[in-house]
N, C-alpha and C. Protein backbone atom coordinates (compact mmCIF):
# COMPACT_ATOMS: atom_id res chain seq x y z
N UNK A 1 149.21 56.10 222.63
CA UNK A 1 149.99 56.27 221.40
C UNK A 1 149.72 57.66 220.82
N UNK A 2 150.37 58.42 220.28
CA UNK A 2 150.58 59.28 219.29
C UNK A 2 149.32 59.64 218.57
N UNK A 3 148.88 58.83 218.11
CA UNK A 3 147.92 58.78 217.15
C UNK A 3 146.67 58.47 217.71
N UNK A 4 146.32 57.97 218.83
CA UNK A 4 145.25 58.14 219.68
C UNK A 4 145.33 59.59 220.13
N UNK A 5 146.26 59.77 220.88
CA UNK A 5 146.30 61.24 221.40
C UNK A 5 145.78 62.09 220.04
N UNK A 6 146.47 62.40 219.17
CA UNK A 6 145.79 63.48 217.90
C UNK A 6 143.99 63.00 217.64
N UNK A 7 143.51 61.79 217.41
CA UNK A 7 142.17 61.67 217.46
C UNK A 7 141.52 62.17 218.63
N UNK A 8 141.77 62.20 219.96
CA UNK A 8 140.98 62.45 220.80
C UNK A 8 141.25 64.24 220.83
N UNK A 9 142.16 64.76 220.76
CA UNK A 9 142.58 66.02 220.69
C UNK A 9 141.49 66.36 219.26
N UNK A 10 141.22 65.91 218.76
CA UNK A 10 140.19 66.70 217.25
C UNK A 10 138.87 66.18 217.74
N UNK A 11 138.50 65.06 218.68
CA UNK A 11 137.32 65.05 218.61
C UNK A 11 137.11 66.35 220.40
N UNK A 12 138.07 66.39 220.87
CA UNK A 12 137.53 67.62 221.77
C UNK A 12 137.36 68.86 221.45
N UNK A 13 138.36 69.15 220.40
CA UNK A 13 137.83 69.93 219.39
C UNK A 13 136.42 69.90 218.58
N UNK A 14 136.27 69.16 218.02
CA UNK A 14 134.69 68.65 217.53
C UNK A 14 133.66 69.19 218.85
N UNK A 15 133.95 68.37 219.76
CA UNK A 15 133.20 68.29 221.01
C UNK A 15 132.45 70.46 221.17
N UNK A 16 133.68 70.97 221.28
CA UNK A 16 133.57 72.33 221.02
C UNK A 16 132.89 72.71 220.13
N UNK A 17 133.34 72.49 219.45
CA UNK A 17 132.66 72.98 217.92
C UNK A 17 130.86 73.26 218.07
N UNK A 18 130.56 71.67 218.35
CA UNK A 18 129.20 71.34 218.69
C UNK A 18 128.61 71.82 219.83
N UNK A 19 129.34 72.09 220.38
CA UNK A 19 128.74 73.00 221.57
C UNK A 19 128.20 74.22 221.46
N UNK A 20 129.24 75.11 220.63
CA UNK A 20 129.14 76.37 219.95
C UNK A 20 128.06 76.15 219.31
N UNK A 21 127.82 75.47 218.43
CA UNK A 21 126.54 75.39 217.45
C UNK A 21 125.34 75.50 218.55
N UNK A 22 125.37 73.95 219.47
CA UNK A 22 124.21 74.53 219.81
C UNK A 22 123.59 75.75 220.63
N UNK A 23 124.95 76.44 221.55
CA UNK A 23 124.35 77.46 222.01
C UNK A 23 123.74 78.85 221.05
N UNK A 24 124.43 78.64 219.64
CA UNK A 24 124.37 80.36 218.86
C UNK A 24 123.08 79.42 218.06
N UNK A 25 122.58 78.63 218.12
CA UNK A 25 120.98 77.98 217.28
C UNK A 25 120.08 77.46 218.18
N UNK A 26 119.81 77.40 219.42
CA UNK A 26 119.43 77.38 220.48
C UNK A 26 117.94 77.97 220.62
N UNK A 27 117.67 78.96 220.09
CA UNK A 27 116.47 79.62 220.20
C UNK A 27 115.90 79.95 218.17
N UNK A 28 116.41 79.51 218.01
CA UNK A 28 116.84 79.78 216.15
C UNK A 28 115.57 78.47 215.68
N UNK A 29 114.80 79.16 215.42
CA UNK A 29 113.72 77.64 214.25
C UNK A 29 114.38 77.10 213.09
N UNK A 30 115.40 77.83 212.07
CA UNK A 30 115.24 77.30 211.32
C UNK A 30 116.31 75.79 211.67
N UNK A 31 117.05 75.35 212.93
CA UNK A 31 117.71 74.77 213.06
C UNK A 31 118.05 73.44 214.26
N UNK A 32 117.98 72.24 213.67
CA UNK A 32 117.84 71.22 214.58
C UNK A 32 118.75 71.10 215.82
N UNK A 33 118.31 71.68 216.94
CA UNK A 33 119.41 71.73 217.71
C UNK A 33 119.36 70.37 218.65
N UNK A 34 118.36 69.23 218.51
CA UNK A 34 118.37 68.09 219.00
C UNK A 34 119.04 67.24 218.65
N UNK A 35 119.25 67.12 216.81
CA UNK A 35 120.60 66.55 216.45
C UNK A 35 121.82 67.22 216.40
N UNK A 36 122.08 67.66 216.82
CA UNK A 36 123.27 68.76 217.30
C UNK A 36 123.76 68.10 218.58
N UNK A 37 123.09 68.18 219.48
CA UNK A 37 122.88 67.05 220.86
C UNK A 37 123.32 65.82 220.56
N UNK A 38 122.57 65.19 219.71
CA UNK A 38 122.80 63.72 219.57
C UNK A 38 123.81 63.93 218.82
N UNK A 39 124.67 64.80 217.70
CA UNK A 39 125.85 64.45 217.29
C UNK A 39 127.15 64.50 218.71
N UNK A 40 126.67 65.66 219.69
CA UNK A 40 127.33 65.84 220.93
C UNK A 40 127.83 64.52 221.68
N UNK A 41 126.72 63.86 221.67
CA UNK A 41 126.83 62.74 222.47
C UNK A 41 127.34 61.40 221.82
N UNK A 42 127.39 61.30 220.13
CA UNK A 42 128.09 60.74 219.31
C UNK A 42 129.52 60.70 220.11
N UNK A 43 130.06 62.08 219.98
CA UNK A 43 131.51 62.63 220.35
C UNK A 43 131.52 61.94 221.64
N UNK A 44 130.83 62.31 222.85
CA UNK A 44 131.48 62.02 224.01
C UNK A 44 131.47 60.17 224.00
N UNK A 45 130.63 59.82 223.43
CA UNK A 45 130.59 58.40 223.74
C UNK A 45 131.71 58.04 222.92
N UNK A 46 132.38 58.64 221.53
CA UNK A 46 133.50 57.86 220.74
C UNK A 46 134.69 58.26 221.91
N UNK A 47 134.62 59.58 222.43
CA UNK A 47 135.88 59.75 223.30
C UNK A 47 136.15 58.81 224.52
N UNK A 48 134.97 58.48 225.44
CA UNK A 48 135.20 57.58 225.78
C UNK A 48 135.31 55.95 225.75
N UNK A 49 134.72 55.58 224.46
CA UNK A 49 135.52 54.41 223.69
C UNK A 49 136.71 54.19 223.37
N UNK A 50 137.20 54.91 222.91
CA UNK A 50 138.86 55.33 222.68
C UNK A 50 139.53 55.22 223.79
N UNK A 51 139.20 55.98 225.14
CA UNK A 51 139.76 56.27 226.08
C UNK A 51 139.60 54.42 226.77
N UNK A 52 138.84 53.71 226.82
CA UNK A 52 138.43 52.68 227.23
C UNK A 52 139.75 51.29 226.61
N UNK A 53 139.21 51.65 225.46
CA UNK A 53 140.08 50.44 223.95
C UNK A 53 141.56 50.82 223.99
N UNK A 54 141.48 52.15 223.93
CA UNK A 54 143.02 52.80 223.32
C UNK A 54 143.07 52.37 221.66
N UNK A 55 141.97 51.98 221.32
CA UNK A 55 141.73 51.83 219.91
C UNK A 55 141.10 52.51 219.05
N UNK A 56 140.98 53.11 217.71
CA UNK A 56 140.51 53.76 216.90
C UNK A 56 139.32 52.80 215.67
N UNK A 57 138.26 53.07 215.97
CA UNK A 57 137.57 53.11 214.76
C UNK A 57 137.51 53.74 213.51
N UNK A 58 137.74 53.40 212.48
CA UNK A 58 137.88 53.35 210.85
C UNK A 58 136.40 54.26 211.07
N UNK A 59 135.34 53.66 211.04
CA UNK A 59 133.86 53.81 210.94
C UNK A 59 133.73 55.26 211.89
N UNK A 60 134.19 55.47 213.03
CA UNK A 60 134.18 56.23 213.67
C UNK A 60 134.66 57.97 212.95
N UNK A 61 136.19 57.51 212.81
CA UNK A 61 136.67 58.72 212.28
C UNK A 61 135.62 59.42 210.41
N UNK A 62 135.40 58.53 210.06
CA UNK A 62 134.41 58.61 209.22
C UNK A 62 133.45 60.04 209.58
N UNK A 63 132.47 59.36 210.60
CA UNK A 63 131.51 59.78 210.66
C UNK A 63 131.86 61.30 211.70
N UNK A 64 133.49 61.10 212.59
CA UNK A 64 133.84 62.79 212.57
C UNK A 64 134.04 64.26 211.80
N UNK A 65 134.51 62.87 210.32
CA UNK A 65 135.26 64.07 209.26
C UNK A 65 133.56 64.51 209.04
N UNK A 66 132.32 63.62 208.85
CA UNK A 66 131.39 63.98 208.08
C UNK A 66 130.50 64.98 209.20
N UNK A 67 130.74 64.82 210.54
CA UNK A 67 130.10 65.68 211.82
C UNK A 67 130.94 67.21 211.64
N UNK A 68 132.66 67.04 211.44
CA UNK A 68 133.07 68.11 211.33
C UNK A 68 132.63 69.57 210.19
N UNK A 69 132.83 68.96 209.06
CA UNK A 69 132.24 69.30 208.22
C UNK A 69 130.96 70.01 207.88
N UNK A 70 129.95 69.20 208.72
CA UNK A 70 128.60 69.84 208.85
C UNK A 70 128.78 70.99 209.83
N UNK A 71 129.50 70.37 211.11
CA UNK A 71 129.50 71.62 212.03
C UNK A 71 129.95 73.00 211.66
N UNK A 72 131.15 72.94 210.87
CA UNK A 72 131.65 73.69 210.30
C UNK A 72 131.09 74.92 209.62
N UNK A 73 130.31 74.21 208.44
CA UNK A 73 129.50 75.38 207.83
C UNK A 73 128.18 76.13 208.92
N UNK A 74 127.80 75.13 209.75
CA UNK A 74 126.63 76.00 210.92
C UNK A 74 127.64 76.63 211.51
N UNK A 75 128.53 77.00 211.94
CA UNK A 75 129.33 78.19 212.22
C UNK A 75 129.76 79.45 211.29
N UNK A 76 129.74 79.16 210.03
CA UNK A 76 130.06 79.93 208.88
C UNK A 76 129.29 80.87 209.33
N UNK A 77 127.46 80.10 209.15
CA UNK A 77 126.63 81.12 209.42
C UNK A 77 126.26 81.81 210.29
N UNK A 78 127.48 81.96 211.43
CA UNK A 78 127.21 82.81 212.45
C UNK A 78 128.13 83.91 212.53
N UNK A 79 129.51 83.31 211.85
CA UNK A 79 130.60 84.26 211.90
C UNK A 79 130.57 85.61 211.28
């Protein structure tokens, strides 16, 4: 559906995002790059739930807008 397709299209986006983070904080102390990882693997495991169900979690997209968001500004501080 439509609307599966746009969720999985933002969380590969996400997926990116988090990637970026952890390579440019990678060697960086002041910054957890293990939960960075584990938000990584958040992503791949919701993508392939989705991909599995063809269904969307409420709870899920939640906790993207609140992963996006964070990721977001740890990029600010690199740009």
């Amino acid at each position: 559906s439509p609307k599966v397709e746009g969720v999985l299209s933002k969380l590969k986006t996400l997926k990116n995002l988090i990637i970026l983070n952890i390579s440019n904080t990678e060697d960086k102390k002041n910054f957890d790059t293990e939960e960075y990882k584990s938000d990584r693997m958040f992503v791949t495991d919701t993508i392939f739930k989705i991909n599995a169900s063809n269904s969307i979690d409420k709870d899920d997209l939640k906790t993207m807008n609140v992963l996006y968001k964070k990721h977001k500004q740890i990029k600010q501080l690199f740009d």
